[in-house]
N, C-alpha and C. Protein backbone atom coordinates (compact mmCIF):
# COMPACT_ATOMS: atom_id res chain seq x y z
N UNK A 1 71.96 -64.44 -70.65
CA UNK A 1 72.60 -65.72 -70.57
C UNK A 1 71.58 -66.80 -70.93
N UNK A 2 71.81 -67.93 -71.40
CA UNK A 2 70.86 -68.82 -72.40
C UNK A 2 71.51 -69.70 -71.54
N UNK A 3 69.97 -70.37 -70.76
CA UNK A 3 70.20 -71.43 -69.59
C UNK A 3 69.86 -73.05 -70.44
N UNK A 4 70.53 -74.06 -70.06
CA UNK A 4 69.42 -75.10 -71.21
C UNK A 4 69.30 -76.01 -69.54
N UNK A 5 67.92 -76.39 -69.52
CA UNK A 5 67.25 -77.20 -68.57
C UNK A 5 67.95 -78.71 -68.79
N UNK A 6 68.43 -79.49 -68.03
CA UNK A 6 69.21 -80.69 -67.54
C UNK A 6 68.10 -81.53 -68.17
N UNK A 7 66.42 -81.37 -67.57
CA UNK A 7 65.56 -82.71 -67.98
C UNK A 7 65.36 -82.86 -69.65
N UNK A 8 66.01 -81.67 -69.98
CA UNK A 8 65.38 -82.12 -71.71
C UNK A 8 66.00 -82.81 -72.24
N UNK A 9 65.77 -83.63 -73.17
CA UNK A 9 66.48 -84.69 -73.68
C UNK A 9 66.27 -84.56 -75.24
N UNK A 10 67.06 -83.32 -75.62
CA UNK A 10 67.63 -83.47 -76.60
C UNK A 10 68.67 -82.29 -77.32
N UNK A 11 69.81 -82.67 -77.85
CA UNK A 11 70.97 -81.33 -78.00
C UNK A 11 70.26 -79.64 -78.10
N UNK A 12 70.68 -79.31 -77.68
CA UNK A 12 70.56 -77.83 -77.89
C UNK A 12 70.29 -77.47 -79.18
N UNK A 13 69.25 -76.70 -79.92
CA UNK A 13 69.33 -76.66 -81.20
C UNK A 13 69.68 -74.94 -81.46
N UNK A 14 71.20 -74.53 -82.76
CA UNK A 14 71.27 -73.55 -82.66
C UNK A 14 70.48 -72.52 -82.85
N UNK A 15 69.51 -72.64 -83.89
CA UNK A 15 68.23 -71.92 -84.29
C UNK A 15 67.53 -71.03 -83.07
N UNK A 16 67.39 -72.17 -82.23
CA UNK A 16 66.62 -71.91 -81.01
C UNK A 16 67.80 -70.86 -79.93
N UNK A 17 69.40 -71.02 -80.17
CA UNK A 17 69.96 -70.20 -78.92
C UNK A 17 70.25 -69.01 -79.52
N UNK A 18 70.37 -69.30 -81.25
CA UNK A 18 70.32 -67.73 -81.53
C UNK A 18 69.13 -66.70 -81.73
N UNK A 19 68.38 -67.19 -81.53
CA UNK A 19 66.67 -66.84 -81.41
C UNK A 19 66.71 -65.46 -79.74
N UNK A 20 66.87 -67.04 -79.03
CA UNK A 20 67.30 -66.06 -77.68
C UNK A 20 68.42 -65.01 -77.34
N UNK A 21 69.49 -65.38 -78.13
CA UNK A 21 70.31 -64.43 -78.02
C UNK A 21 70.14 -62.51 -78.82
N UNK A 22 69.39 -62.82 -79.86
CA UNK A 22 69.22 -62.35 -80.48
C UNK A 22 67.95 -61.15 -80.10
N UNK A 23 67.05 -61.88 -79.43
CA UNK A 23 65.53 -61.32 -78.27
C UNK A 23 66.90 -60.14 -76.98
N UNK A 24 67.78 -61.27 -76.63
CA UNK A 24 68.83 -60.81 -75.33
C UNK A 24 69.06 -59.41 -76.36
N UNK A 25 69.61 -59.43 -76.77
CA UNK A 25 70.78 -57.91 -77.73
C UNK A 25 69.40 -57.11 -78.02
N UNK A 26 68.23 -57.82 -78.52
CA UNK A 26 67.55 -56.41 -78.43
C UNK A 26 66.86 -55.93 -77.35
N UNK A 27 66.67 -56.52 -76.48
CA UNK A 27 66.04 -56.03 -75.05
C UNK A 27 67.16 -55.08 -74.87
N UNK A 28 68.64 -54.97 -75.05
CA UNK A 28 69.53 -54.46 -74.59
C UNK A 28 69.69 -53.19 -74.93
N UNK A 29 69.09 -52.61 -76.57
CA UNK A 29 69.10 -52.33 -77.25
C UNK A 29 67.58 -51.39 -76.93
N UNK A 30 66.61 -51.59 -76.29
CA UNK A 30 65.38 -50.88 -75.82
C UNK A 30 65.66 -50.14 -74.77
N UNK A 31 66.84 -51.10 -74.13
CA UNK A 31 66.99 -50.75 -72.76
C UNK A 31 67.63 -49.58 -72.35
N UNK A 32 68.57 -49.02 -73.49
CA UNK A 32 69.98 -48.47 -73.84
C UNK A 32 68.86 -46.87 -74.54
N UNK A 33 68.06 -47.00 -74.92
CA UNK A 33 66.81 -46.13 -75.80
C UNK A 33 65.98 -45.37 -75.12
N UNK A 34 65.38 -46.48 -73.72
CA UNK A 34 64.67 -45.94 -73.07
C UNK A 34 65.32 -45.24 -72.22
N UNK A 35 66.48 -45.62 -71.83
CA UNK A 35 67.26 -44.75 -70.45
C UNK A 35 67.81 -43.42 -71.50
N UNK A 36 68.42 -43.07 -72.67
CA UNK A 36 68.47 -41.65 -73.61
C UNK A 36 67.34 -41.19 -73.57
N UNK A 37 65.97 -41.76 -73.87
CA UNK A 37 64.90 -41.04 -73.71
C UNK A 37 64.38 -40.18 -72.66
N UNK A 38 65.04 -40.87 -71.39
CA UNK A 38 64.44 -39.85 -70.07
C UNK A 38 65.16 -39.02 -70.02
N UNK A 39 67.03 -39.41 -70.34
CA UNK A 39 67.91 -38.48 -70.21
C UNK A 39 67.50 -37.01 -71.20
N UNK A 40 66.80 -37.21 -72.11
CA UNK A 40 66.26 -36.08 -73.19
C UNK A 40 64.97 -35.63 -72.69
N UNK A 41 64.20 -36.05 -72.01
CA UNK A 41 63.10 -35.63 -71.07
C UNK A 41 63.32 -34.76 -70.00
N UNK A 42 64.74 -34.96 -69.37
CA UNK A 42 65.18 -34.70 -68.10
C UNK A 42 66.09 -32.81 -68.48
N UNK A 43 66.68 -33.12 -69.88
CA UNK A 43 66.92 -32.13 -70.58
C UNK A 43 66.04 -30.98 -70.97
N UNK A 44 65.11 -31.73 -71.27
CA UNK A 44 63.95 -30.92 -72.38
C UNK A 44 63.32 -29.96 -70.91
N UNK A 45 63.09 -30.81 -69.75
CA UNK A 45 62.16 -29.78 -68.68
C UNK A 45 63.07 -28.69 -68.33
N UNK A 46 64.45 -28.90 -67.94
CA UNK A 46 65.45 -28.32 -67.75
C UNK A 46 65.60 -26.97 -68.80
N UNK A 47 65.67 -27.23 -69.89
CA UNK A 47 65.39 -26.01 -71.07
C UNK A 47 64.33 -25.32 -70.60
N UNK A 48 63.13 -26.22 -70.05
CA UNK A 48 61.68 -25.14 -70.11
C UNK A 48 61.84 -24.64 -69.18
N UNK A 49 62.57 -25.13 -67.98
CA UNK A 49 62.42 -24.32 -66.64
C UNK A 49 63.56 -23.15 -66.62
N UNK A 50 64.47 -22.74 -67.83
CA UNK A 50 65.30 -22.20 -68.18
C UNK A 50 64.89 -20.68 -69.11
N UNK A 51 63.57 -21.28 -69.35
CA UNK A 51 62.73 -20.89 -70.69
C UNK A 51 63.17 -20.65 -72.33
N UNK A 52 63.72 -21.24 -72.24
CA UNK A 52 64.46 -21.83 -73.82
C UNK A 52 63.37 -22.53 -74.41
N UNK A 53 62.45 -22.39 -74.90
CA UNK A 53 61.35 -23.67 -75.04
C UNK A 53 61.71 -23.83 -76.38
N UNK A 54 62.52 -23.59 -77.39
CA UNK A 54 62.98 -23.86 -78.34
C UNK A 54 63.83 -25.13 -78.19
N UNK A 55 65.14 -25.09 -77.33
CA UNK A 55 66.09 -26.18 -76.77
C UNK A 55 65.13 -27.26 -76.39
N UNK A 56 64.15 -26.66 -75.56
CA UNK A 56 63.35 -27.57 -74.64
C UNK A 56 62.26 -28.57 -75.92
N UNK A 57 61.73 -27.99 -76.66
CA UNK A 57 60.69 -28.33 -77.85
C UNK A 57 62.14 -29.79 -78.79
N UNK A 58 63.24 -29.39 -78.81
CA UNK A 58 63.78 -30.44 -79.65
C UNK A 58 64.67 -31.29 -78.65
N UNK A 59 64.71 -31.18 -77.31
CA UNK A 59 64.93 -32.36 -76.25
C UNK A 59 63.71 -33.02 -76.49
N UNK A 60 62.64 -32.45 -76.39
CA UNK A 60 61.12 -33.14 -75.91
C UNK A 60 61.45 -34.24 -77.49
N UNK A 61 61.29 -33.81 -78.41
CA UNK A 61 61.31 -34.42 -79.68
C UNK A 61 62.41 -35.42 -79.63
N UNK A 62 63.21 -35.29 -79.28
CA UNK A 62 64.47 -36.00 -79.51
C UNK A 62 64.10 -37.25 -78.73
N UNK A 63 63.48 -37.06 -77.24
CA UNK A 63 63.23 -38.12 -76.29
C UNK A 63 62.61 -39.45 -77.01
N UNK A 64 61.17 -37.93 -78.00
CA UNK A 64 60.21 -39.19 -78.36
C UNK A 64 60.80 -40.12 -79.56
N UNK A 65 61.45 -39.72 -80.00
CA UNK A 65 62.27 -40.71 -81.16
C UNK A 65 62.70 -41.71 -80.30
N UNK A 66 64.02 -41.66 -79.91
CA UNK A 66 64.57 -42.58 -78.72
C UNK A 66 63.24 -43.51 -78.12
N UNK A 67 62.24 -42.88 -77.53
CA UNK A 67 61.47 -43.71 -77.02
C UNK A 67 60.45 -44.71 -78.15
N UNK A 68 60.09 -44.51 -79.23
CA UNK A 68 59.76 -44.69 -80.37
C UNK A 68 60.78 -46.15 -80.72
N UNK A 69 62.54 -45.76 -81.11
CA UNK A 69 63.06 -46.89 -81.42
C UNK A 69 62.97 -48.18 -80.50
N UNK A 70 63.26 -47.45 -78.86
CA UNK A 70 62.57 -48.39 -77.98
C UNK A 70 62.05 -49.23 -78.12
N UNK A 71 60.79 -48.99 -78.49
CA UNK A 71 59.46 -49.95 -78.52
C UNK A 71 59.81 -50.47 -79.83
N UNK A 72 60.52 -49.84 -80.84
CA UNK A 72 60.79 -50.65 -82.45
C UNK A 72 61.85 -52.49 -81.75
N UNK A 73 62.52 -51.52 -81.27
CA UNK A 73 63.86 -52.62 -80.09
C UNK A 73 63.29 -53.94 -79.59
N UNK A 74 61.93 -53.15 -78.70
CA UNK A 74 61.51 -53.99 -77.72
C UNK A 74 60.31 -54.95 -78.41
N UNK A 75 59.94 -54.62 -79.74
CA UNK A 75 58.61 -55.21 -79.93
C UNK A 75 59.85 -56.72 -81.09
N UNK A 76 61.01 -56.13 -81.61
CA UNK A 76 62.16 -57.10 -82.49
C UNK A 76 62.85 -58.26 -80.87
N UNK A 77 62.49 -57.84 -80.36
CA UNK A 77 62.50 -58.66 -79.33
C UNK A 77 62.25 -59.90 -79.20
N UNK A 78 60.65 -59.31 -78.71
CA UNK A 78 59.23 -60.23 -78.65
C UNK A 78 59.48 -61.63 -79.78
N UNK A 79 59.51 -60.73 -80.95
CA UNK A 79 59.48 -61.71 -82.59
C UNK A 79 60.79 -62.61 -81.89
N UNK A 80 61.65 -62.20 -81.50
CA UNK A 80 62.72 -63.10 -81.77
C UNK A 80 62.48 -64.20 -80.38
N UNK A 81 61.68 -64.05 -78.94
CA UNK A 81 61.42 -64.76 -78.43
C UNK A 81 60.36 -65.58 -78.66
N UNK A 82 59.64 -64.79 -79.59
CA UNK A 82 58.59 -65.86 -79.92
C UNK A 82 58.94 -67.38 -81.03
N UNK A 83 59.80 -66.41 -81.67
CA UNK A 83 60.78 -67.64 -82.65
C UNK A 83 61.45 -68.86 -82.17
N UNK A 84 62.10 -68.03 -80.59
CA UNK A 84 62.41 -68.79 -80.13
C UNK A 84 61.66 -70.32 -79.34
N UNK A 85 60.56 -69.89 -78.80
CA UNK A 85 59.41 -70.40 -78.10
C UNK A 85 58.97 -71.84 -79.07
N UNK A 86 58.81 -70.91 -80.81
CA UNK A 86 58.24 -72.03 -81.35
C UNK A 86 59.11 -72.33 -82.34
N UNK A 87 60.30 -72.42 -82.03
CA UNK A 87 61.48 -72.98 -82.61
C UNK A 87 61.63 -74.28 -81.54
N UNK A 88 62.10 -73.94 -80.33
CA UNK A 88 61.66 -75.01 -78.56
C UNK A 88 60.90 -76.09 -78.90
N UNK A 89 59.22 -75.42 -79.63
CA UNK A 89 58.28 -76.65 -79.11
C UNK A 89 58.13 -77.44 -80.65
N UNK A 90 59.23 -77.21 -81.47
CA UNK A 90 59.33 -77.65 -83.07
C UNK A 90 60.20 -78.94 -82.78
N UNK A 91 61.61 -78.52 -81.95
CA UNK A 91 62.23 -79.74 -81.42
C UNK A 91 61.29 -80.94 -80.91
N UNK A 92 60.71 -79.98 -79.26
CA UNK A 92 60.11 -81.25 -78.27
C UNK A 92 59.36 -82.01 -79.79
N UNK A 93 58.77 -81.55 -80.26
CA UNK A 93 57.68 -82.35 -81.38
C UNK A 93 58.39 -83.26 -81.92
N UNK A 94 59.31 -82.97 -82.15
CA UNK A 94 60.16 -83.85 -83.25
C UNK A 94 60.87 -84.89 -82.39
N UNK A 95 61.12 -84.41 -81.02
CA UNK A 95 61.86 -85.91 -80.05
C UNK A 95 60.70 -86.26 -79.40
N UNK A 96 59.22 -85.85 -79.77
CA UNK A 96 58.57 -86.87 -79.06
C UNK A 96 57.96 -87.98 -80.08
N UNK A 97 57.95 -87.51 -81.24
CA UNK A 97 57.40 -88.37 -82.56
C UNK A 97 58.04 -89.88 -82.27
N UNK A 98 57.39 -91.17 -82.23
CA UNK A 98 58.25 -92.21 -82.24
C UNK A 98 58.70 -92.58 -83.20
């Protein structure tokens, strides 16, 4: 949810809420990656304690992908909050210029 602070004094700029929204969907998107990843971890031990280590060898693999896009998810994130950040202090600049 994209909060806008009451003291700022000046419109919302869209750049800046789709920045955040955009950081929001991919955190969501890491989040959704990392929880398949354990679920394929949780699989993969399950195979070994089964002794399938074949099943178990392409859970294990499968996890690390998933966990891999994760961090691809979570780092498209970052970029997009950082966009956001200095998209923010591009405005204040511009409504503090007299």
């Amino acid at each position: 949810m994209i909060h806008q602070d009451p003291s700022h004094s000046h419109p919302p700029d869209q750049n800046h809420a789709q920045y955040q929204s955009a950081a929001q969907h991919f955190h969501g998107k890491a989040a959704n990656h990392h929880e398949q990843a354990m679920k394929s971890h949780l699989e993969a031990a399950r195979m070994r304690d089964l002794d399938n280590h074949e099943a178990s060898a392409t859970h294990a693999l499968v996890a690390h992908v998933h966990a891999l896009v994760a961090h691809v998810h979570a780092l498209k994130a970052l970029q997009n909050s950082e966009d956001a950040i200095n998209e923010h202090a591009n405005i204040q600049s511009a409504v503090q210029r007299p």
